[in-house]
PDB file of N, CA and C in Angstrom:
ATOM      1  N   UNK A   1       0.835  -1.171   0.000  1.00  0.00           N
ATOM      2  CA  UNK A   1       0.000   0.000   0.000  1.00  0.00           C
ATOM      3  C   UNK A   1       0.886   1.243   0.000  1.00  0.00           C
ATOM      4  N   UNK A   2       0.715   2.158  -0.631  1.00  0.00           N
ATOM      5  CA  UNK A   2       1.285   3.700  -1.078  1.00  0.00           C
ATOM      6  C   UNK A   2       1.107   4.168   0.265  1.00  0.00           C
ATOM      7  N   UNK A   3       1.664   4.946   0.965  1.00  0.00           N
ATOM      8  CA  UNK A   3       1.312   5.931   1.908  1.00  0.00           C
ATOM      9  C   UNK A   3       1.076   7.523   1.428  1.00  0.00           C
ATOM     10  N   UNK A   4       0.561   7.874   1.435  1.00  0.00           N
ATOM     11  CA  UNK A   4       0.016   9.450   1.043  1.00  0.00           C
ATOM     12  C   UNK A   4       0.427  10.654   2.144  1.00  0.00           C
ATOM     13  N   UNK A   5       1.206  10.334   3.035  1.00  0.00           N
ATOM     14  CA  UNK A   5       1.885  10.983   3.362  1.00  0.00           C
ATOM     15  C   UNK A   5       3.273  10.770   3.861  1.00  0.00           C
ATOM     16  N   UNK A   6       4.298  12.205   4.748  1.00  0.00           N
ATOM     17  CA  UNK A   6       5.169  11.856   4.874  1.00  0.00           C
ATOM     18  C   UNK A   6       5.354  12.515   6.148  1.00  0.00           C
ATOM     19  N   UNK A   7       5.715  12.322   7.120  1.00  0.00           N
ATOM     20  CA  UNK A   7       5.615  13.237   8.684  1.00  0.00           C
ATOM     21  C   UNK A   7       7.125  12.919   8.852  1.00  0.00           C
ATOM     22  N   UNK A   8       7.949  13.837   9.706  1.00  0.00           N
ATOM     23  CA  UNK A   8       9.038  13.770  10.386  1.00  0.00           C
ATOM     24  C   UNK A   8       8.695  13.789  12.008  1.00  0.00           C
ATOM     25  N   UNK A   9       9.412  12.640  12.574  1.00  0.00           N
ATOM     26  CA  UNK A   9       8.755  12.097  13.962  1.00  0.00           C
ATOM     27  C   UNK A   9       9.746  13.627  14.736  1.00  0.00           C
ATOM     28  N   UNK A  10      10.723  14.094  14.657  1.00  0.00           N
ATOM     29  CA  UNK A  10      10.876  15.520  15.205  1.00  0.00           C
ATOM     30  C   UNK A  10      10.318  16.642  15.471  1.00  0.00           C
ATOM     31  N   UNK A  11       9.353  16.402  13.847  1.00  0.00           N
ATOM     32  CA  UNK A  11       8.406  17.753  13.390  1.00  0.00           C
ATOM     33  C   UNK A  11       7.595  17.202  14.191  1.00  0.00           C
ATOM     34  N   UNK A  12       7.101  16.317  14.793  1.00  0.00           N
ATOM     35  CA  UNK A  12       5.494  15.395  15.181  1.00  0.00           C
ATOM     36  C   UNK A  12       6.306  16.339  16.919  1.00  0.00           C
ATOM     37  N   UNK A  13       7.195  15.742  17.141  1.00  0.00           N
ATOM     38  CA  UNK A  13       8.157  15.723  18.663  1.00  0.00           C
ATOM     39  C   UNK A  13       7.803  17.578  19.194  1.00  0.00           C
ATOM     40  N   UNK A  14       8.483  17.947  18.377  1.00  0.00           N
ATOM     41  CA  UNK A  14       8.423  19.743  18.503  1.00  0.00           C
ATOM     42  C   UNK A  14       7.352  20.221  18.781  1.00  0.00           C
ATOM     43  N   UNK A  15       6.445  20.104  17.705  1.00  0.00           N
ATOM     44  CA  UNK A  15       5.142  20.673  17.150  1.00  0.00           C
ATOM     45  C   UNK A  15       4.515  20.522  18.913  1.00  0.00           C
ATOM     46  N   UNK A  16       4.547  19.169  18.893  1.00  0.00           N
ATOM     47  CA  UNK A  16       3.410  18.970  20.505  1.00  0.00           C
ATOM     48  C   UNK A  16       4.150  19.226  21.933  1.00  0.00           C
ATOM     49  N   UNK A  17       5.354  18.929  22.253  1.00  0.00           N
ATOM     50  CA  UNK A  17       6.139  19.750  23.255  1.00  0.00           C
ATOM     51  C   UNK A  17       5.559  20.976  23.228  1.00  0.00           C
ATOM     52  N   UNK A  18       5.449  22.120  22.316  1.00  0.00           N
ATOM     53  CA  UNK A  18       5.175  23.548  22.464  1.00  0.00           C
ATOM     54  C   UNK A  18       3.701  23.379  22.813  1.00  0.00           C
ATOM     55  N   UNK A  19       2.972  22.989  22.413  1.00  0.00           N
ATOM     56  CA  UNK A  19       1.286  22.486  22.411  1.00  0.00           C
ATOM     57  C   UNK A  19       1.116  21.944  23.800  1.00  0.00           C
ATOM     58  N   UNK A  20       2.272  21.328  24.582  1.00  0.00           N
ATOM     59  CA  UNK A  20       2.099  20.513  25.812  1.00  0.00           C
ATOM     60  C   UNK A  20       1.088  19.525  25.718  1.00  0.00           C
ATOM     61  N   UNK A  21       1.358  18.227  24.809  1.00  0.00           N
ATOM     62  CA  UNK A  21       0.189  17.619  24.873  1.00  0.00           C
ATOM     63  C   UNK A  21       0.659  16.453  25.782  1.00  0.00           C
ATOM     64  N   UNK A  22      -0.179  16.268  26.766  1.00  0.00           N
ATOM     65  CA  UNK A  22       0.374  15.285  27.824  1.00  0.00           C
ATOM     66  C   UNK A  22      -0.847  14.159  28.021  1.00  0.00           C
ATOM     67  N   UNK A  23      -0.037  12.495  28.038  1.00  0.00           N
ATOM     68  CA  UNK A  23      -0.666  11.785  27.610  1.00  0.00           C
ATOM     69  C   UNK A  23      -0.762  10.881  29.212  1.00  0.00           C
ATOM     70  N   UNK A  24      -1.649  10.122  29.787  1.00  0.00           N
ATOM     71  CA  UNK A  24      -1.198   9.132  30.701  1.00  0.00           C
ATOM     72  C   UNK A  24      -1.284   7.932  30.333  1.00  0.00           C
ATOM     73  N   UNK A  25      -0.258   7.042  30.803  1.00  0.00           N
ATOM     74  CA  UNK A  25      -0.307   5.792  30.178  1.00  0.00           C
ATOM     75  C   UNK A  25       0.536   4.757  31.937  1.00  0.00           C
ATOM     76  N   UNK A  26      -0.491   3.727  31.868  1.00  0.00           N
ATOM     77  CA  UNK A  26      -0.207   3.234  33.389  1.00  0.00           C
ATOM     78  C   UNK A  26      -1.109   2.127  32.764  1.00  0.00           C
ATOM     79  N   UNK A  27      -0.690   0.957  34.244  1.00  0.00           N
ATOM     80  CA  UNK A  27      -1.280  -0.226  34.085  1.00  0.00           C
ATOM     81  C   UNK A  27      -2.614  -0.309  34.472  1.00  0.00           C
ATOM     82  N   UNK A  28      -3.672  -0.483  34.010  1.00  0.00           N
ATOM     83  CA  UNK A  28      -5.014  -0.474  34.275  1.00  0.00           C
ATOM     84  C   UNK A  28      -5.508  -1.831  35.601  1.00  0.00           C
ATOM     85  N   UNK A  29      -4.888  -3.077  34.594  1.00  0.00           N
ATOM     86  CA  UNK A  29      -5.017  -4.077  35.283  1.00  0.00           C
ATOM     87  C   UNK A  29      -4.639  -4.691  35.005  1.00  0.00           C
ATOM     88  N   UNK A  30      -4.547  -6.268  35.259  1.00  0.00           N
ATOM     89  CA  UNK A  30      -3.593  -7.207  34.878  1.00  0.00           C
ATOM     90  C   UNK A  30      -3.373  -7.022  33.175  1.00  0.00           C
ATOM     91  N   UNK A  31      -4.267  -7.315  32.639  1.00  0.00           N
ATOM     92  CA  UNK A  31      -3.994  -7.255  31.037  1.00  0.00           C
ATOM     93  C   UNK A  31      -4.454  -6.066  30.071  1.00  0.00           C
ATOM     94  N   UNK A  32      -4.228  -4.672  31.068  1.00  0.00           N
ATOM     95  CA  UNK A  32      -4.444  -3.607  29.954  1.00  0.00           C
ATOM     96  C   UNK A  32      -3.519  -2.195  30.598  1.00  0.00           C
ATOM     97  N   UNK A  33      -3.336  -2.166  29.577  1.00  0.00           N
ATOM     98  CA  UNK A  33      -2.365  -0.311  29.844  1.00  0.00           C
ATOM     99  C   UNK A  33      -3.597   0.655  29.338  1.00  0.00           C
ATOM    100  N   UNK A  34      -3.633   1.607  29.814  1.00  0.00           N
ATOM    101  CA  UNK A  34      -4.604   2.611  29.529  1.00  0.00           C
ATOM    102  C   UNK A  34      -3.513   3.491  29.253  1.00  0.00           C
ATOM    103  N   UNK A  35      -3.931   4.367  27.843  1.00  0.00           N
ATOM    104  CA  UNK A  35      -3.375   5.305  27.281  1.00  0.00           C
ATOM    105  C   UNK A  35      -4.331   6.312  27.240  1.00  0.00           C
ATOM    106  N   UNK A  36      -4.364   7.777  27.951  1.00  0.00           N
ATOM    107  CA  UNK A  36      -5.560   8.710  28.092  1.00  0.00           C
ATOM    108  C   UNK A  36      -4.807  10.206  27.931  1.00  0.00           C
ATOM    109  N   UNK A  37      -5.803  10.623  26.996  1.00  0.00           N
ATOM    110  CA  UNK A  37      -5.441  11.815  26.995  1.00  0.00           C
ATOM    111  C   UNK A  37      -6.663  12.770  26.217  1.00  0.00           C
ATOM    112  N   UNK A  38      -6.481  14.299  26.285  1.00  0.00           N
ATOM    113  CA  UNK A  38      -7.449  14.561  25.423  1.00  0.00           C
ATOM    114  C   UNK A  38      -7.509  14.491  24.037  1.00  0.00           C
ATOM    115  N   UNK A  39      -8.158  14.974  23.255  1.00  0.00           N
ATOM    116  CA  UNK A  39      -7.883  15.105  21.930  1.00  0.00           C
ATOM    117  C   UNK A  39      -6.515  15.159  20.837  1.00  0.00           C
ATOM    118  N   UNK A  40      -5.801  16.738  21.396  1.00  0.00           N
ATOM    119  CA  UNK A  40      -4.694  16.473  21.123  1.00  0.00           C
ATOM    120  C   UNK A  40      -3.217  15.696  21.478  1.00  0.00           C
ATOM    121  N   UNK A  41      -3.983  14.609  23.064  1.00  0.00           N
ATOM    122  CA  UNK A  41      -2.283  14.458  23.324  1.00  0.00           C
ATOM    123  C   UNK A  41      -2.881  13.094  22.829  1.00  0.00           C
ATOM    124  N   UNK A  42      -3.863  12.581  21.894  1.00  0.00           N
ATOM    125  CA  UNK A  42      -4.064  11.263  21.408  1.00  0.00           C
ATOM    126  C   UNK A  42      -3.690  11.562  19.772  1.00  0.00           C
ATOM    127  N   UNK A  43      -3.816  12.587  19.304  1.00  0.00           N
ATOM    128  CA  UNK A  43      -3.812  13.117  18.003  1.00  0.00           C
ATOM    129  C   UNK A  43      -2.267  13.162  18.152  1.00  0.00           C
ATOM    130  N   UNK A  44      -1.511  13.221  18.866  1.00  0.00           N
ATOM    131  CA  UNK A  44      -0.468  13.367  19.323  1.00  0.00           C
ATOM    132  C   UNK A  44       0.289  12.175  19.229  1.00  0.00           C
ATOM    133  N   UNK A  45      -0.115  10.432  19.890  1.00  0.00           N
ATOM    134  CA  UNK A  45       0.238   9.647  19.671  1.00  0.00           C
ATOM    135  C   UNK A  45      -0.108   8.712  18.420  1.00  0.00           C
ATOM    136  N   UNK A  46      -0.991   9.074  17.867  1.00  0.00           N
ATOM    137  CA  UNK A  46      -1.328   8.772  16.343  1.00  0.00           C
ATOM    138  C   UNK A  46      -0.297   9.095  15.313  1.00  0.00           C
ATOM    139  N   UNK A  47       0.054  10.737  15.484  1.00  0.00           N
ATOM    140  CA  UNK A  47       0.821  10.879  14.577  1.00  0.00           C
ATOM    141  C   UNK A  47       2.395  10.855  15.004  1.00  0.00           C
ATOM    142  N   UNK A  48       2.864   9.803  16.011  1.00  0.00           N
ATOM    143  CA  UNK A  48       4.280   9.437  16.255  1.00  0.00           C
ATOM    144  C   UNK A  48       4.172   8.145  15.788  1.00  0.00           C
ATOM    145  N   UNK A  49       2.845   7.318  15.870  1.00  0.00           N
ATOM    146  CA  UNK A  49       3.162   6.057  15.379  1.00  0.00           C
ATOM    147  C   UNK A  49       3.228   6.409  14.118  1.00  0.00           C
ATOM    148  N   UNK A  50       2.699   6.832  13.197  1.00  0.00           N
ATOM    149  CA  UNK A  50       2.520   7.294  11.859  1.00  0.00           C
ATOM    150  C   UNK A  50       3.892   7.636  11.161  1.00  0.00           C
ATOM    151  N   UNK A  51       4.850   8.561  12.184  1.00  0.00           N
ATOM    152  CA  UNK A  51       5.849   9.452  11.579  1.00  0.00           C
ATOM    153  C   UNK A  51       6.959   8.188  12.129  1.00  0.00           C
ATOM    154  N   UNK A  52       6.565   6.924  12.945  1.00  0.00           N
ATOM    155  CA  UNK A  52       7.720   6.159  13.185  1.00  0.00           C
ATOM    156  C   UNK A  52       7.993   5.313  11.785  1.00  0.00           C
ATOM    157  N   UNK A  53       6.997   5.204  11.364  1.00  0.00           N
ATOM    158  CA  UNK A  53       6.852   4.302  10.133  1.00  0.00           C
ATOM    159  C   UNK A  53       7.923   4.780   8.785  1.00  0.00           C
ATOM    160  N   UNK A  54       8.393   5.779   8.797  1.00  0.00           N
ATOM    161  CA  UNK A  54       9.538   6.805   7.902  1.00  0.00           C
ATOM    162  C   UNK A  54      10.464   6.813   8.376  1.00  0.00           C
ATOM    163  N   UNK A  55      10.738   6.112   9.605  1.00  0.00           N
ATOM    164  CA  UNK A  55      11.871   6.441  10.294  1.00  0.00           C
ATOM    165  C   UNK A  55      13.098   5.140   9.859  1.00  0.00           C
ATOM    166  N   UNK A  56      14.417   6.134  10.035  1.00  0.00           N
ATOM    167  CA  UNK A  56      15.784   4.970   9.770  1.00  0.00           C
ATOM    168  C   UNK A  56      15.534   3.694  10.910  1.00  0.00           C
ATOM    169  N   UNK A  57      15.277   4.498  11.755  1.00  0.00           N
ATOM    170  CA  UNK A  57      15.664   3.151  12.825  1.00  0.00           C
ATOM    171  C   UNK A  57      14.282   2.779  13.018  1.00  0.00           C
ATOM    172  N   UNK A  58      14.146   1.846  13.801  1.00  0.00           N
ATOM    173  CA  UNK A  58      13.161   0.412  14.003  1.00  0.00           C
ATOM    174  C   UNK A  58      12.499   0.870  15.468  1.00  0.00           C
ATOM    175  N   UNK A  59      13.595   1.534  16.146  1.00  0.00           N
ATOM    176  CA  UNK A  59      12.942   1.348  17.694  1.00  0.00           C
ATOM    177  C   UNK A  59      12.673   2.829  17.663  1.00  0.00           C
ATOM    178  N   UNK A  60      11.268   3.429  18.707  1.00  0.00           N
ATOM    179  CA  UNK A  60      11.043   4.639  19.451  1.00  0.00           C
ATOM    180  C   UNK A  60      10.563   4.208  21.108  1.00  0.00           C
ATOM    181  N   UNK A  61      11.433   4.907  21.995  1.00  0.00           N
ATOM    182  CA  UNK A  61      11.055   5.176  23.020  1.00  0.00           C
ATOM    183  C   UNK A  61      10.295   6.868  23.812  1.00  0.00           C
ATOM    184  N   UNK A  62       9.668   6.792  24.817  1.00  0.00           N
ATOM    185  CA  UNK A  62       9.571   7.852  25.312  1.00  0.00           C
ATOM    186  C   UNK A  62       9.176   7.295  26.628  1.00  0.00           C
ATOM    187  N   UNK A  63       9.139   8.015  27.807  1.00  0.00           N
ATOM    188  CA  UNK A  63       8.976   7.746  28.876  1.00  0.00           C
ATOM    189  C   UNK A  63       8.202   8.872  29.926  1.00  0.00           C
ATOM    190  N   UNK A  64       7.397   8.507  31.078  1.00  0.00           N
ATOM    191  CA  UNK A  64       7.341   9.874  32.360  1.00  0.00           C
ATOM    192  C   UNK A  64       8.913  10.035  32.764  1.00  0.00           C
ATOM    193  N   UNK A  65       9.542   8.962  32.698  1.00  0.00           N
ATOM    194  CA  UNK A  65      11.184   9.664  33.894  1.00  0.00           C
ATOM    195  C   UNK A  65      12.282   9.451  32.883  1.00  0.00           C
ATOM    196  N   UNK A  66      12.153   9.890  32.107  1.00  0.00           N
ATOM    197  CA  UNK A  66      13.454   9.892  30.744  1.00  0.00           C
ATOM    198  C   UNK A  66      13.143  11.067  29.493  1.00  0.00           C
ATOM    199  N   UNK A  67      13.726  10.419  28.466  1.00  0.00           N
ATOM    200  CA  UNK A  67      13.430  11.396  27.564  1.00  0.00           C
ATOM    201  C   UNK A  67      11.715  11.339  27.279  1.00  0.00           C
ATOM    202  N   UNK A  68      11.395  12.601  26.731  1.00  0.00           N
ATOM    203  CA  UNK A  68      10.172  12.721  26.240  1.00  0.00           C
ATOM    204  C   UNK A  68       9.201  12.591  27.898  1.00  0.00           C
ATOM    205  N   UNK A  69       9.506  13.046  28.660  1.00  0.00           N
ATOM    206  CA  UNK A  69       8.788  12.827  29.625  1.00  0.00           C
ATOM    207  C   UNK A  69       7.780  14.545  29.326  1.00  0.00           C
ATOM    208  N   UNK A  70       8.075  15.236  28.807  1.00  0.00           N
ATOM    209  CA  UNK A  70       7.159  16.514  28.545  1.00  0.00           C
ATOM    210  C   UNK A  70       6.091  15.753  28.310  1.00  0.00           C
ATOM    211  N   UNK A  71       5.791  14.626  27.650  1.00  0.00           N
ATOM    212  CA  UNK A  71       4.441  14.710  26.774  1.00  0.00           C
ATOM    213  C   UNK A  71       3.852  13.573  27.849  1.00  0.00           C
ATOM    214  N   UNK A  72       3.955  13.478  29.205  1.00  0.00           N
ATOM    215  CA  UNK A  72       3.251  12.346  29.920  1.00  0.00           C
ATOM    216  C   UNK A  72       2.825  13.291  31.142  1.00  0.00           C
ATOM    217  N   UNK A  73       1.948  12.855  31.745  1.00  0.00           N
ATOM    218  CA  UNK A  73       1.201  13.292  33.143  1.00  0.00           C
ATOM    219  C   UNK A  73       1.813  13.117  34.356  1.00  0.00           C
ATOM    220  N   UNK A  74       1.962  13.467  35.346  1.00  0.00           N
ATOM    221  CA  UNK A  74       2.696  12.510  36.645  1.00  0.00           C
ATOM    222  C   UNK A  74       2.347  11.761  37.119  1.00  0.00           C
ATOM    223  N   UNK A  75       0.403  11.488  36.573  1.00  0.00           N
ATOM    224  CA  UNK A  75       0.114   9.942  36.832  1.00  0.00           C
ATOM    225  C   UNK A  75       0.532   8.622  35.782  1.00  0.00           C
ATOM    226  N   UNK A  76       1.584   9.160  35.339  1.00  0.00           N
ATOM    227  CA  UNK A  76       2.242   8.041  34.401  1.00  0.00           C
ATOM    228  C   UNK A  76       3.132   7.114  34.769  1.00  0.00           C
ATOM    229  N   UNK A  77       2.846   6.102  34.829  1.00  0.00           N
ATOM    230  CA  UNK A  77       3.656   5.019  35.455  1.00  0.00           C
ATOM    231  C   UNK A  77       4.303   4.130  34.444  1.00  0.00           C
ATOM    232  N   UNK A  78       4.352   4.272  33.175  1.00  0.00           N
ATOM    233  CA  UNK A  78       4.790   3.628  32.218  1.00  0.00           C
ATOM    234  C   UNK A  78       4.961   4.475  31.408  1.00  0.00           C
ATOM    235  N   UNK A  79       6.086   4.186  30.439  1.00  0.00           N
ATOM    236  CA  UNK A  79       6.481   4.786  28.958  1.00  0.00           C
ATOM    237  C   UNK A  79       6.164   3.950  27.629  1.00  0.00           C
ATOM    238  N   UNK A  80       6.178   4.750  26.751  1.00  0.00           N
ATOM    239  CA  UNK A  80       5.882   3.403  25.218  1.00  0.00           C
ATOM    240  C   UNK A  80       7.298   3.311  24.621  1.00  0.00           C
ATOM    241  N   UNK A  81       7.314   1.788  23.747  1.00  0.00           N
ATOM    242  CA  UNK A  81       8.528   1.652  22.965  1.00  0.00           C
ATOM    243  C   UNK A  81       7.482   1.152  22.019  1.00  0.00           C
ATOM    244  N   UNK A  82       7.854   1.793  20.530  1.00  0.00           N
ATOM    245  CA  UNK A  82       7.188   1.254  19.699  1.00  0.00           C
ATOM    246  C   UNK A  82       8.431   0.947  18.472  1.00  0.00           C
ATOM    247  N   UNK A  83       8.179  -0.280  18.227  1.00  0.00           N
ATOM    248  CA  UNK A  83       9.254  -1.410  17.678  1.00  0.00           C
ATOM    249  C   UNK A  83       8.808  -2.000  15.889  1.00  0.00           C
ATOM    250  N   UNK A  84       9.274  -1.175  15.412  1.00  0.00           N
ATOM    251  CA  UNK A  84       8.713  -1.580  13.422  1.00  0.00           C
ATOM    252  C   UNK A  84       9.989  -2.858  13.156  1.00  0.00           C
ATOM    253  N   UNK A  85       8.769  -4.017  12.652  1.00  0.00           N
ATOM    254  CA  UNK A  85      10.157  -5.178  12.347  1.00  0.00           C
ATOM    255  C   UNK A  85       9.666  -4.891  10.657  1.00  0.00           C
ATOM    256  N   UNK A  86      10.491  -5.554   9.913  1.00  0.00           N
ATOM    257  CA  UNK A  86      11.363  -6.273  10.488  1.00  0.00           C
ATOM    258  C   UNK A  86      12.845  -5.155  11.120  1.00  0.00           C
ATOM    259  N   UNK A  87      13.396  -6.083  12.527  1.00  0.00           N
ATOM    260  CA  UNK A  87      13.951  -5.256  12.759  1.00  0.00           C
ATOM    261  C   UNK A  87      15.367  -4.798  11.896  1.00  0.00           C
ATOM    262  N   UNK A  88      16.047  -3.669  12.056  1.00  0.00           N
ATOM    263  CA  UNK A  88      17.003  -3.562  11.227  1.00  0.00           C
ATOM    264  C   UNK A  88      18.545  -4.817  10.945  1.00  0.00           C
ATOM    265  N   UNK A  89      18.684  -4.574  12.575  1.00  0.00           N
ATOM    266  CA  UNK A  89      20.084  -5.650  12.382  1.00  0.00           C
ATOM    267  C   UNK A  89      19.281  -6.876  13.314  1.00  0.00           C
ATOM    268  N   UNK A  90      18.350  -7.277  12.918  1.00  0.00           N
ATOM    269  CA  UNK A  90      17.694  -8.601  13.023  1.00  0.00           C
ATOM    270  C   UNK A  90      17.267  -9.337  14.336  1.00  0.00           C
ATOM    271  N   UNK A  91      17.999  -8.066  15.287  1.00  0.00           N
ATOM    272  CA  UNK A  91      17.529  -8.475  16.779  1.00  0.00           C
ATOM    273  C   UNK A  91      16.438  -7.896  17.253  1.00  0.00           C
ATOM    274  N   UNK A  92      15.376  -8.697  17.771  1.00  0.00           N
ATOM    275  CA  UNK A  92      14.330  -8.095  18.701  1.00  0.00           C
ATOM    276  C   UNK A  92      14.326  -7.111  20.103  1.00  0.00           C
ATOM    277  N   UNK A  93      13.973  -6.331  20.889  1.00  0.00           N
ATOM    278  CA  UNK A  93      13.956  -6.395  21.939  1.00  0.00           C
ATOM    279  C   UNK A  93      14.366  -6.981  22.638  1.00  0.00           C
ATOM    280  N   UNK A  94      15.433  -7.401  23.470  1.00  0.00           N
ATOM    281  CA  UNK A  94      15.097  -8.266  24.893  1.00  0.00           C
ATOM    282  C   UNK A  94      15.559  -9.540  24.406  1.00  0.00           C
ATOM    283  N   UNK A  95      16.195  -9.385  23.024  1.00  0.00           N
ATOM    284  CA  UNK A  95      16.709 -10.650  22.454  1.00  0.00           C
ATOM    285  C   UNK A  95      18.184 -11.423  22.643  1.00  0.00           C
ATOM    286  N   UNK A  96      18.842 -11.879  23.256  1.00  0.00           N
ATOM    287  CA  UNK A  96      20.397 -12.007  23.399  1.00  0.00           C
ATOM    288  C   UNK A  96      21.087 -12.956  21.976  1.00  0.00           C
TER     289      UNK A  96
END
């Protein structure tokens, strides 16, 4: 499938830092993470998965207590890694 567009995950990064769009993301319960936010800090994670998909590398992280912690709540108890395979040099995550 063609993609019809083209986003830079920096331009996506910048744009919403200044916007302050802050997202919470924590363990709900045993088998769900809740990702909450309003409008724009979900419009927000839409278009990082979107702009990861253009990207050289395979892996994105962000976190509440690391980088990218601007765009999370302080009820955030978890960060996202979002992982496009195939991966580049063929290792997974967490793979030895």
């Amino acid at each position: 499938m063609k993609r019809g567009y083209k986003v830079s995950l920096n331009k996506v990064l910048d744009r919403y830092a200044k916007k302050q769009a802050k997202l919470t993301v924590k363990k709900l319960d045993k088998g769900t993470v809740l990702l909450e936010g309003d409008s724009e800090a979900l419009e927000f994670l839409a278009l990082v998965l979107l702009a990861h998909i253009e990207e050289h590398d395979d892996g994105f992280q962000i976190g509440p207590r690391g980088p990218g912690s601007v765009f999370f709540t302080p009820q955030s108890t978890l960060g996202i890694y979002v992982h496009r395979l195939p991966c580049i040099d063929s290792r997974r995550p967490g793979s030895k």
